[in-house]
C-alpha atoms as a PDB file:
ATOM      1  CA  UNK A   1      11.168  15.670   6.343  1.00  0.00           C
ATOM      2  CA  UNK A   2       8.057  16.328   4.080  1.00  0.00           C
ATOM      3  CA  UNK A   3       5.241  13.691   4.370  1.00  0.00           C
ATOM      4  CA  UNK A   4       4.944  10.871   1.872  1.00  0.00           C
ATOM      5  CA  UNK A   5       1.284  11.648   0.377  1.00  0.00           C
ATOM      6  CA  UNK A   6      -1.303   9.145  -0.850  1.00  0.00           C
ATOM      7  CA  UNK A   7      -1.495  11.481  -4.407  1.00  0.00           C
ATOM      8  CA  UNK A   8       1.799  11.352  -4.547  1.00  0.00           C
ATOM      9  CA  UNK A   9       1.775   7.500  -4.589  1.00  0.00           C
ATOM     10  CA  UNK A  10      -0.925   7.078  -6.954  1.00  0.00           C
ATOM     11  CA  UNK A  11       1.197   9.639  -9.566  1.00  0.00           C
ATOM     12  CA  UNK A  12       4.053   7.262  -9.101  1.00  0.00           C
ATOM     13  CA  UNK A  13       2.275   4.570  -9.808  1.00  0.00           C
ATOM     14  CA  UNK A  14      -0.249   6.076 -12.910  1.00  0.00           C
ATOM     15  CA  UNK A  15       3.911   6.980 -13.976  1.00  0.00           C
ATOM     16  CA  UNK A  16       4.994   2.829 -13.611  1.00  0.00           C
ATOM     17  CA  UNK A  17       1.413   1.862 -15.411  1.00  0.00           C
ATOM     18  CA  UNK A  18       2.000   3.978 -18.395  1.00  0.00           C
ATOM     19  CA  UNK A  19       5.802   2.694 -18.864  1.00  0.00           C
ATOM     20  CA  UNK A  20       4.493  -0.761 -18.853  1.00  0.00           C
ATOM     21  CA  UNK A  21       1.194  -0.177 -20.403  1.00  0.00           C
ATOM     22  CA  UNK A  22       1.870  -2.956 -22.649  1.00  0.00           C
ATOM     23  CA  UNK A  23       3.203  -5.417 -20.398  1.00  0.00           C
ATOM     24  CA  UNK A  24       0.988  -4.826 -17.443  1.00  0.00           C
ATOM     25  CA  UNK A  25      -2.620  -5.214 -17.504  1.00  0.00           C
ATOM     26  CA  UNK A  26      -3.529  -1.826 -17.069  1.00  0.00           C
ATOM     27  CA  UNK A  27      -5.934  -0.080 -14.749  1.00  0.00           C
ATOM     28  CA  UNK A  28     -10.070  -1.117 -14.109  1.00  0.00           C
ATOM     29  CA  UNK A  29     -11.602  -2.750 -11.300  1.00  0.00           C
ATOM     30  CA  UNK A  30     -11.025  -6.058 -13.041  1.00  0.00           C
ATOM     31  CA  UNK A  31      -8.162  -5.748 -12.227  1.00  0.00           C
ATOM     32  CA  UNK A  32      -8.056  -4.349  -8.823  1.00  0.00           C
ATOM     33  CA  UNK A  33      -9.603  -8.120  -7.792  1.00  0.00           C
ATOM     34  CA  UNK A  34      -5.704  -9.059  -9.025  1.00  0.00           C
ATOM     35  CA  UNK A  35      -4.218  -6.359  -7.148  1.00  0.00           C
ATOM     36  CA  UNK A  36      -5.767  -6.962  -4.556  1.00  0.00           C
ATOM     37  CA  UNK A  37      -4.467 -10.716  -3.881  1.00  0.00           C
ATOM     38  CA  UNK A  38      -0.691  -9.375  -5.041  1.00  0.00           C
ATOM     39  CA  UNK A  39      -1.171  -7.232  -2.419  1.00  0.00           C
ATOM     40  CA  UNK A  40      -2.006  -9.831  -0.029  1.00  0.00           C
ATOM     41  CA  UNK A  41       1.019 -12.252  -0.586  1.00  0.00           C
ATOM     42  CA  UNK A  42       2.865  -8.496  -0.167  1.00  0.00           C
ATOM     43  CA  UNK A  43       1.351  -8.482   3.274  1.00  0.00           C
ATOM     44  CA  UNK A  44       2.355 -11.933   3.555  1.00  0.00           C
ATOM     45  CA  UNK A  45       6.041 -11.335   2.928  1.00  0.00           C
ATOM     46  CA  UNK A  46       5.682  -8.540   6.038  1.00  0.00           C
ATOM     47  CA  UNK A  47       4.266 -10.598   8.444  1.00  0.00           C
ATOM     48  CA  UNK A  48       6.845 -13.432   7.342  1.00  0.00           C
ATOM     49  CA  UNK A  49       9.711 -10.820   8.331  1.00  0.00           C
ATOM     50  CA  UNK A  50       7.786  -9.830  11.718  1.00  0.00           C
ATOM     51  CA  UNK A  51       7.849 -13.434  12.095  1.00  0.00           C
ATOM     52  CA  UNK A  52      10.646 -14.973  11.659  1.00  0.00           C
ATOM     53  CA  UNK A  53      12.864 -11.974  12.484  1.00  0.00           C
ATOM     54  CA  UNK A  54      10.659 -10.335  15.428  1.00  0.00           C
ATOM     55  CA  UNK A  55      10.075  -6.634  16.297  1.00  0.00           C
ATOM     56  CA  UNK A  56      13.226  -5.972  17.782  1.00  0.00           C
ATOM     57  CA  UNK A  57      15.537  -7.094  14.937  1.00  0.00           C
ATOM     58  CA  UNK A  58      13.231  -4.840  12.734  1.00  0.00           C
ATOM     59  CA  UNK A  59      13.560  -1.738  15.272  1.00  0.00           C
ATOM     60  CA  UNK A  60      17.669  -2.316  15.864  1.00  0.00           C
ATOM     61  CA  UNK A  61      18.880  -4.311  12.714  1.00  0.00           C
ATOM     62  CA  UNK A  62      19.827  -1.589   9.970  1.00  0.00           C
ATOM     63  CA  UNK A  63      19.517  -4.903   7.341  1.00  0.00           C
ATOM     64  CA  UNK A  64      16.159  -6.578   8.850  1.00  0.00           C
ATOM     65  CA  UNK A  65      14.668  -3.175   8.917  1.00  0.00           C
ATOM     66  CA  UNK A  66      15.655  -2.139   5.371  1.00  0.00           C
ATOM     67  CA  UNK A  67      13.714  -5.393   3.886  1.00  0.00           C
ATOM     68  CA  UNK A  68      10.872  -4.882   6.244  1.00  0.00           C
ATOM     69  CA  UNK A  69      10.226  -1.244   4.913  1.00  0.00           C
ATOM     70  CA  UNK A  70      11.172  -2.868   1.676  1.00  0.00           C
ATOM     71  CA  UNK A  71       8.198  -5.041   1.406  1.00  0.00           C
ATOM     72  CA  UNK A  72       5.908  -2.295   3.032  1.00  0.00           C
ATOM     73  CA  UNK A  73       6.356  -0.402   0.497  1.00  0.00           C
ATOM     74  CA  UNK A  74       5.837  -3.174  -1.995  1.00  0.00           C
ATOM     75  CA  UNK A  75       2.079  -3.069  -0.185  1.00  0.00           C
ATOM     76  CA  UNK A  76       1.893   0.257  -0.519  1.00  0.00           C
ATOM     77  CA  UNK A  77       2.558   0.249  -4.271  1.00  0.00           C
ATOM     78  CA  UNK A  78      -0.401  -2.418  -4.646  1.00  0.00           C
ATOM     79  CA  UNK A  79      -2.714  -0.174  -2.628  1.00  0.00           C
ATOM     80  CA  UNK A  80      -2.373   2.722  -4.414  1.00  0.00           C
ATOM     81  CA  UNK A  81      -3.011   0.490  -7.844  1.00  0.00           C
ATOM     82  CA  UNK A  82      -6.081  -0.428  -6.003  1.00  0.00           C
ATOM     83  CA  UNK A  83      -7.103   2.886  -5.781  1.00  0.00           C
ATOM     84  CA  UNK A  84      -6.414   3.496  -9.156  1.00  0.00           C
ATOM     85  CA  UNK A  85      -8.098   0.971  -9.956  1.00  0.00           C
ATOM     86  CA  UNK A  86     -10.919   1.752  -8.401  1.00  0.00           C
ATOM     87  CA  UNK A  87     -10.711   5.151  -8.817  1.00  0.00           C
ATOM     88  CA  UNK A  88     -10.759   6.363  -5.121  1.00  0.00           C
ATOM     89  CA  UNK A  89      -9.362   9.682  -5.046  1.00  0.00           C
ATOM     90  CA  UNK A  90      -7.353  10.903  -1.661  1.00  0.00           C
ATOM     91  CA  UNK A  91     -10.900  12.728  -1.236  1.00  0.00           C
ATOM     92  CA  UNK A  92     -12.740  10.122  -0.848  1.00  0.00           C
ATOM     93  CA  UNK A  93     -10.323   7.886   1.639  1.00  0.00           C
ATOM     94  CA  UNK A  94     -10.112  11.296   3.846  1.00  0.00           C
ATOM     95  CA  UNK A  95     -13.591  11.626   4.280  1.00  0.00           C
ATOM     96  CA  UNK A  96     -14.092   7.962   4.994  1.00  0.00           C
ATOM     97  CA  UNK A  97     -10.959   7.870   6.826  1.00  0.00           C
ATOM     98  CA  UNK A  98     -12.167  10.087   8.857  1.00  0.00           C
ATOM     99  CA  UNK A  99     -15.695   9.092   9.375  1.00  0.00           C
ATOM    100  CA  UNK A 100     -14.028   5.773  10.632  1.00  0.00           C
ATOM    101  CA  UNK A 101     -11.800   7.764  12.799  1.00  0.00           C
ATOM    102  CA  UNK A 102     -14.756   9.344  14.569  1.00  0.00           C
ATOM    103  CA  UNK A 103     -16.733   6.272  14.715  1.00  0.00           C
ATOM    104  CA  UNK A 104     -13.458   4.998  16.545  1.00  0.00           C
ATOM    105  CA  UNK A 105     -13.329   7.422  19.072  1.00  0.00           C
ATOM    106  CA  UNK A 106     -17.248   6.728  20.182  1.00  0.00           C
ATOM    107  CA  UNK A 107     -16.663   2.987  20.208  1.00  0.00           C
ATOM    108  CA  UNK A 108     -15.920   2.512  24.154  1.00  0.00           C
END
């Protein structure tokens, strides 16, 4: 299966925010801050599965694990607005995913 890329996302989601460019409130670091705490109840509704349902139901339950990827990609949608948002191309996140990475592997 072909990987799921982060330019991808944001296409999908520059796609969504012109369709409801008159209901939504568009795209500016304004507001990102908003995105940003929609992503967070997102996040919310995760750990809320992991938590009431545990890591084995999402691992061997077909139904548990469908909402649980569900709502991860419901975080995933927000995070890429942020980046829009922001406008943080997949450029940038490499390089300071990477620099991260290789701070990571010096840290012990």
């Amino acid at each position: 299966m072909e990987e799921f890329t982060i330019s991808e996302m944001k296409d999908m989601q520059r796609q969504l925010q012109e369709k409801y460019k008159d209901k939504w409130e568009g795209i500016s670091p304004e507001v990102g801050k908003h995105q940003l705490l929609w992503m967070i109840g997102e996040i919310g509704e995760v750990i809320d599965i992991v938590k009431k349902r545990g890591s084995t139901a999402i691992m061997e339950d077909p139904t548990v694990r469908a909402h649980f990827v569900e709502e991860m990609a419901d975080v995933l949608m927000y995070y890429s607005d942020l980046l829009l948002c922001f406008d943080i191309s997949s450029e940038d996140l490499k390089r300071a995913y990477t620099a991260k990475f290789r701070q990571n592997l010096n840290r012990w």
